[in-house]
Protein backbone atom coordinates (compact mmCIF):
# COMPACT_ATOMS: atom_id res chain seq x y z
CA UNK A 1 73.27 45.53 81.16
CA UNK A 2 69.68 44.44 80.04
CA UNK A 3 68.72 40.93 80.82
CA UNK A 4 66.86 39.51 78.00
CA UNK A 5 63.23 37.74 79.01
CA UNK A 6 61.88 36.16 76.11
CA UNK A 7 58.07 35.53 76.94
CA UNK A 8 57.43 31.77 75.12
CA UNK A 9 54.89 29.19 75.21
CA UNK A 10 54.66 26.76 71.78
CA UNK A 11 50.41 26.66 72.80
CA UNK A 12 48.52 29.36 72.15
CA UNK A 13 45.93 31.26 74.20
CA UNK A 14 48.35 31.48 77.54
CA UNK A 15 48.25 34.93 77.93
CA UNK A 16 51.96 35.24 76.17
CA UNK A 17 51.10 38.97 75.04
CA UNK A 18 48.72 39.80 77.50
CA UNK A 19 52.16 39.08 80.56
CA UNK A 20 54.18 40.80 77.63
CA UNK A 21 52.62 44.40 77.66
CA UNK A 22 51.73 44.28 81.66
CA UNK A 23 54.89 43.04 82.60
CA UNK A 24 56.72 45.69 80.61
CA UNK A 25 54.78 47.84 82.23
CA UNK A 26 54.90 47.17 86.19
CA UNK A 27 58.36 46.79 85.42
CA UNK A 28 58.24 50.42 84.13
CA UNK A 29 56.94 51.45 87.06
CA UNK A 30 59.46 50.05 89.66
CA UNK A 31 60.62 52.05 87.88
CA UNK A 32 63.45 49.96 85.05
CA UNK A 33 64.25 50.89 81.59
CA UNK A 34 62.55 48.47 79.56
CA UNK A 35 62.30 47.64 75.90
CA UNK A 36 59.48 45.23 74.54
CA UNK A 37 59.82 44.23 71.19
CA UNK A 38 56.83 42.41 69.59
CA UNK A 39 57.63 39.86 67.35
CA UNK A 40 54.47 38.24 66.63
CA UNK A 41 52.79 39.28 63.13
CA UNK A 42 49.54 39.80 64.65
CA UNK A 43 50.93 42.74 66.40
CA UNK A 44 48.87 42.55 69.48
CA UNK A 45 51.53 44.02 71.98
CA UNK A 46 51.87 46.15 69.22
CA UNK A 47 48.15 47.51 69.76
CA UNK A 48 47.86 46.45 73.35
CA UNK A 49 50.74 49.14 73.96
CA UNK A 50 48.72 51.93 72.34
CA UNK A 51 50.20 51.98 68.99
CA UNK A 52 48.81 51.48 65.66
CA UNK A 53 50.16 48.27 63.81
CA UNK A 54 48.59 49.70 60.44
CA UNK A 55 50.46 53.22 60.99
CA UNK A 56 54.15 52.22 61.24
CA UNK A 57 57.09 53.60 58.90
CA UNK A 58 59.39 50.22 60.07
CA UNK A 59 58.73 47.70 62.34
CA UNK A 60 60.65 44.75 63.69
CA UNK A 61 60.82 43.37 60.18
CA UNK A 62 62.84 46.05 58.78
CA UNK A 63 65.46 45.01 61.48
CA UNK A 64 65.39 41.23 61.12
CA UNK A 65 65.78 41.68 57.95
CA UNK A 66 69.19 44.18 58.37
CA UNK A 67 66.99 47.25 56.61
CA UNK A 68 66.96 49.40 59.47
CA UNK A 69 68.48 49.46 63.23
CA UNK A 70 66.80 48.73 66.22
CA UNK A 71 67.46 51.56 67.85
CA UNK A 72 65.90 53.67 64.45
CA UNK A 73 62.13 51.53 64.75
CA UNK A 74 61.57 52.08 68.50
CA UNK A 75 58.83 53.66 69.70
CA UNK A 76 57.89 55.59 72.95
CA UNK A 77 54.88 54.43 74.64
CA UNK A 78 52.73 56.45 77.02
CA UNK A 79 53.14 53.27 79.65
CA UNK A 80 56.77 54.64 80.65
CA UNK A 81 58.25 51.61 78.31
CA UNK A 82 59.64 51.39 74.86
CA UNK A 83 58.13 49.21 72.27
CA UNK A 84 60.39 47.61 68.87
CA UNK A 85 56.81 47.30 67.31
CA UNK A 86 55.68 44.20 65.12
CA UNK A 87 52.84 43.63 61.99
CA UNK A 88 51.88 41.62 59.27
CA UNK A 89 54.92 42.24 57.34
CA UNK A 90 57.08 39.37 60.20
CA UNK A 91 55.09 37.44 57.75
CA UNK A 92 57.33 37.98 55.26
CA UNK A 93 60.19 38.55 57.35
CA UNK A 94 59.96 35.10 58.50
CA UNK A 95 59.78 33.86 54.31
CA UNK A 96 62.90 35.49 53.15
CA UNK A 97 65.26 34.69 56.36
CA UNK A 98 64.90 31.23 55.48
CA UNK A 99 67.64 30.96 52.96
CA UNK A 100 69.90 33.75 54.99
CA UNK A 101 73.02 34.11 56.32
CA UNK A 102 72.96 33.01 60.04
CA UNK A 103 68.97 33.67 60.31
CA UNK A 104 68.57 32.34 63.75
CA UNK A 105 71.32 35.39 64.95
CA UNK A 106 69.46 38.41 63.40
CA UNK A 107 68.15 39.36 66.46
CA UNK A 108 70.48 38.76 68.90
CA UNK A 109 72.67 40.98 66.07
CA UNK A 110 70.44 43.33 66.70
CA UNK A 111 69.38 43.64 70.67
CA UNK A 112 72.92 43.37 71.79
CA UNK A 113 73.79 47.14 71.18
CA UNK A 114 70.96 47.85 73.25
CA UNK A 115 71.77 46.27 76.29
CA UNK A 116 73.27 48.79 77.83
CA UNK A 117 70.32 51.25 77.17
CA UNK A 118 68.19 48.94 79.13
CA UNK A 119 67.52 46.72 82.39
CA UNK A 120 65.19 44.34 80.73
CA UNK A 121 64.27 43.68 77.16
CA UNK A 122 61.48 41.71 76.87
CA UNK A 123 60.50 39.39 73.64
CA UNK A 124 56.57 38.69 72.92
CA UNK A 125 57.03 35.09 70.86
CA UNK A 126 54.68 33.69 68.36
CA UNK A 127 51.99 30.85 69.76
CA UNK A 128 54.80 28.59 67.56
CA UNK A 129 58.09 26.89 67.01
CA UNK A 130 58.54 29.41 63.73
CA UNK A 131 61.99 30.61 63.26
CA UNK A 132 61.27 34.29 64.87
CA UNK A 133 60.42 32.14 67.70
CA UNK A 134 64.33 30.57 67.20
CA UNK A 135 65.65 34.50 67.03
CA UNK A 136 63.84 34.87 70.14
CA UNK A 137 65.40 32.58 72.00
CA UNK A 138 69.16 32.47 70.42
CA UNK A 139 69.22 36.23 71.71
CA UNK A 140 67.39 35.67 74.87
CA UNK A 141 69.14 35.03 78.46
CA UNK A 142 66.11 33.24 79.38
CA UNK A 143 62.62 32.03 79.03
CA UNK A 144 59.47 32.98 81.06
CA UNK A 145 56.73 30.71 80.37
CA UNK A 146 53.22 31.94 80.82
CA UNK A 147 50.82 28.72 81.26
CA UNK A 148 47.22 27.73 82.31
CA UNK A 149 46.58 25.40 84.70
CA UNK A 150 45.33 22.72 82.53
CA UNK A 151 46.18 19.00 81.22
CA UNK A 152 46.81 20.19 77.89
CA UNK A 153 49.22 23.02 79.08
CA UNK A 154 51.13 20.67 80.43
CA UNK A 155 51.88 18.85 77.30
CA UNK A 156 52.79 22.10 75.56
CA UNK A 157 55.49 22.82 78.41
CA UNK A 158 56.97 19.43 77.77
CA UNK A 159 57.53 20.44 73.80
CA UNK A 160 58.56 23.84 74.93
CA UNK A 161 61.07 22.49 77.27
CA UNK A 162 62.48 19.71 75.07
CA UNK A 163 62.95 22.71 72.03
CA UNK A 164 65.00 24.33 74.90
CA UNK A 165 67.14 22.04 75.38
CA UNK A 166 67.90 21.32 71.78
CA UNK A 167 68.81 25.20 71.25
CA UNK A 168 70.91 25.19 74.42
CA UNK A 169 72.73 22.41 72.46
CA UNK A 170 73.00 24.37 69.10
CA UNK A 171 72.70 28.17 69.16
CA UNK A 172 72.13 29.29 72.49
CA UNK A 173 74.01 27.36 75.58
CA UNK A 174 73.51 29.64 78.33
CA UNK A 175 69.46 30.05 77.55
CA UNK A 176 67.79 29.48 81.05
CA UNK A 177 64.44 29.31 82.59
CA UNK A 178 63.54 32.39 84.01
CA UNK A 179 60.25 31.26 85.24
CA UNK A 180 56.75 29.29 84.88
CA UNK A 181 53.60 31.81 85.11
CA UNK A 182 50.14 30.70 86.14
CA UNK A 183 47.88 33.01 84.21
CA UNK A 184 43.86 32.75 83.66
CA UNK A 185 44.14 31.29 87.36
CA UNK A 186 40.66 30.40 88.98
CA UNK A 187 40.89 29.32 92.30
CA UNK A 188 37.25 27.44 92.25
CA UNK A 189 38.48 24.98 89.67
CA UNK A 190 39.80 21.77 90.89
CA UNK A 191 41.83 20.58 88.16
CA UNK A 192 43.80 24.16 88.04
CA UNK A 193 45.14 23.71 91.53
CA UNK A 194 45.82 20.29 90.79
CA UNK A 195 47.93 21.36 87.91
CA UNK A 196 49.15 24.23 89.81
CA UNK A 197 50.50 21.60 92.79
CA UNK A 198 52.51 19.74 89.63
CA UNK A 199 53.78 22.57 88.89
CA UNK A 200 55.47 23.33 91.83
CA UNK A 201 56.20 20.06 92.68
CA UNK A 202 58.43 19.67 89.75
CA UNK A 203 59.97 23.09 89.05
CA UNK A 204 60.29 24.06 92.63
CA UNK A 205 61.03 27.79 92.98
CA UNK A 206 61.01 28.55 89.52
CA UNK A 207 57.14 28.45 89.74
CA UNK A 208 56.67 32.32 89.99
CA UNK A 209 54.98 33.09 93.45
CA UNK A 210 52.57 35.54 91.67
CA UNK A 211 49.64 34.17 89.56
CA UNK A 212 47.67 36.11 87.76
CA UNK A 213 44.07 35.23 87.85
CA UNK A 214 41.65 35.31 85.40
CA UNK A 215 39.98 38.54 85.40
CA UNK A 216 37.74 40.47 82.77
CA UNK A 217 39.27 44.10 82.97
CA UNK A 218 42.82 42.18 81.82
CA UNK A 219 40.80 41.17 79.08
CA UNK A 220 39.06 44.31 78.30
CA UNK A 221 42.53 46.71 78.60
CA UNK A 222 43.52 45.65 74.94
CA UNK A 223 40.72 46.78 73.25
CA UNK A 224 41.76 50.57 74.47
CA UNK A 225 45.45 50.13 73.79
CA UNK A 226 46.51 50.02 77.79
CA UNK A 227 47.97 47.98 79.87
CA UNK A 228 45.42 46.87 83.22
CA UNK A 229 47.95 49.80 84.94
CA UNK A 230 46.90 52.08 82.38
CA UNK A 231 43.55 50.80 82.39
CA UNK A 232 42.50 50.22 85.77
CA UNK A 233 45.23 50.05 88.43
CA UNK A 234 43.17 49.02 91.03
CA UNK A 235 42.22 45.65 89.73
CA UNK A 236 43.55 41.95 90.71
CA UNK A 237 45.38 41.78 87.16
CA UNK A 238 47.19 44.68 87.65
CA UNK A 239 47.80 43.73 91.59
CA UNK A 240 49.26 40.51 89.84
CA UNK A 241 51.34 42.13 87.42
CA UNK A 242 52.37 44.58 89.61
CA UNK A 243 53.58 41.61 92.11
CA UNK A 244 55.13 39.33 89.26
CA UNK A 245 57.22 42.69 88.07
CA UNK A 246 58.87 42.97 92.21
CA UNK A 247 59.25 39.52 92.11
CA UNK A 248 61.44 39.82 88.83
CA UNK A 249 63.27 42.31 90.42
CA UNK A 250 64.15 41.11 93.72
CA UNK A 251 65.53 38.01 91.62
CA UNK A 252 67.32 39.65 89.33
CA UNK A 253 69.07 41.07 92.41
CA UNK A 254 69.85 37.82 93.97
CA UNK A 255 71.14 36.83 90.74
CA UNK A 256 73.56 39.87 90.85
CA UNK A 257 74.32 39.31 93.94
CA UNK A 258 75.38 35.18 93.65
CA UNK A 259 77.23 36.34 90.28
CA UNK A 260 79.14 39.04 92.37
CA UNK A 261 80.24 36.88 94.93
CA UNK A 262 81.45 33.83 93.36
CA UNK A 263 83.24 36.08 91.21
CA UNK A 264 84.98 37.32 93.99
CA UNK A 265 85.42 33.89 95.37
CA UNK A 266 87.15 32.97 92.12
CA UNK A 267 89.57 35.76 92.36
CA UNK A 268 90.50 35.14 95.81
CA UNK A 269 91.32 30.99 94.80
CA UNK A 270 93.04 32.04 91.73
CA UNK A 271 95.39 34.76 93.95
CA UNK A 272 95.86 31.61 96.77
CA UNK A 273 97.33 29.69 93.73
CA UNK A 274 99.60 31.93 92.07
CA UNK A 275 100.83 32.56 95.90
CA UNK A 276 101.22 28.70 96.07
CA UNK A 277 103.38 28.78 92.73
């Protein structure tokens, strides 16, 4: 059963996309079955996955808006993931959901038949508190939250957090964090490790481990529709990437793991009752 990462940050220029595409694929690699679906209308993991935005019959649109199945618009990638790919028209999407019938649930209407096809699905959120950014996180398990180290950053994880909260409250009570990212890390700047010390201060071990550091052939890979794996494998962004998608994993299995056994510890206090009775 997939576990559904939405990928979120209300400020722009964090690297949202960028952890999108490479995460989906490291996490391809380990290997998992993984599903990214791009829901920003620029379309950049869209194009940073290797396929043409301009080119598509249907795109996440089509299925927000009920005109065509998920399962119908995805897309193989050559990256060893599969891609629900987004363009301008979310534009429009986003324009005509906003009188509709239970618009914050299209796509949790719509991933949920997946889940079984898939151990992660993975959502690539607008820089914005728009309402495809609400679908993404009424049908998300939880939130990873890619963030520079920076003062400013840290006001946009405040907003991001309180919107959390207020959609656990309304649509979406189980919505968790899954994890805070430091991307476009330098180690030579002060005020990042400052930041970065905050960070961990306050959200304790759901600070990822792995930061990715800020590194030009990360930047570069887009521009030839790869991931840094595809691109160059051998680089610290793809080391990074590579690290964040084990650390994922190995999570995911102590999650399994807790899940499993107070399960079992349920079942074994319920039994010692009904003997009791």
């Amino acid at each position: 059963m997939a576990r559904i990462i939405a990928i979120a940050n209300q400020k722009g220029g964090v690297g949202k996309t960028t952890t999108a595409v490479n995460l989906a694929a490291s996490l391809a690699r380990t290997p998992k079955r993984v599903l990214l679906v791009d829901l920003d209308a620029q379309g950049n993991a869209t194009m940073g996955s290797g396929v043409d935005k301009r080119e598509l019959a249907a795109s996440s649109c089509d299925v927000l808006l009920e005109e065509a199945s998920a399962d119908a618009v995805i897309v193989k990638t050559a990256e060893g993931f599969d891609l629900l790919p987004g363009n301008n028209d979310l534009t429009a999407a986003e324009i005509e959901l906003m009188d509709g019938e239970g618009r914050e649930q299209r796509l949790k209407r719509a991933l949920d038949p997946l889940r079984g096809n898939y151990d992660y699905i993975l959502i690539d959120c607008p820089p914005a508190l728009s309402l495809l950014t609400l679908n993404a996180l009424t049908a998300a398990d939880s939130v990873l939250v890619p963030m520079q180290c920076e003062y400013y950053a840290l006001e946009g994880l405040t907003s991001l957090l309180q919107t959390i909260d207020a959609l656990k409250a309304r649509l979406n009570p189980a919505l968790e964090i899954e994890g805070v990212l430091r991307t476009m890390f330098d180690v030579r700047n002060n005020l990042a490790n400052a930041v970065s010390a905050e960070l961990v201060q306050h959200f304790g071990d759901k600070v990822f481990r792995t930061i990715v550091p800020r590194n030009v052939r990360l930047a570069e890979a887009p521009s030839h529709g790869q991931s840094i794996l595809g691109y160059d494998k051998a680089s610290r962004g793809s080391v990074a990437y590579l690290g964040l998608a084990g650390e994922m994993v190995r999570r995911q299995h102590e999650r399994e793991i807790t899940n499993k056994t107070t399960q079992e510890t349920r079942a074994m206090a319920q039994r010692v009752t009904e003997k009791q009775a």
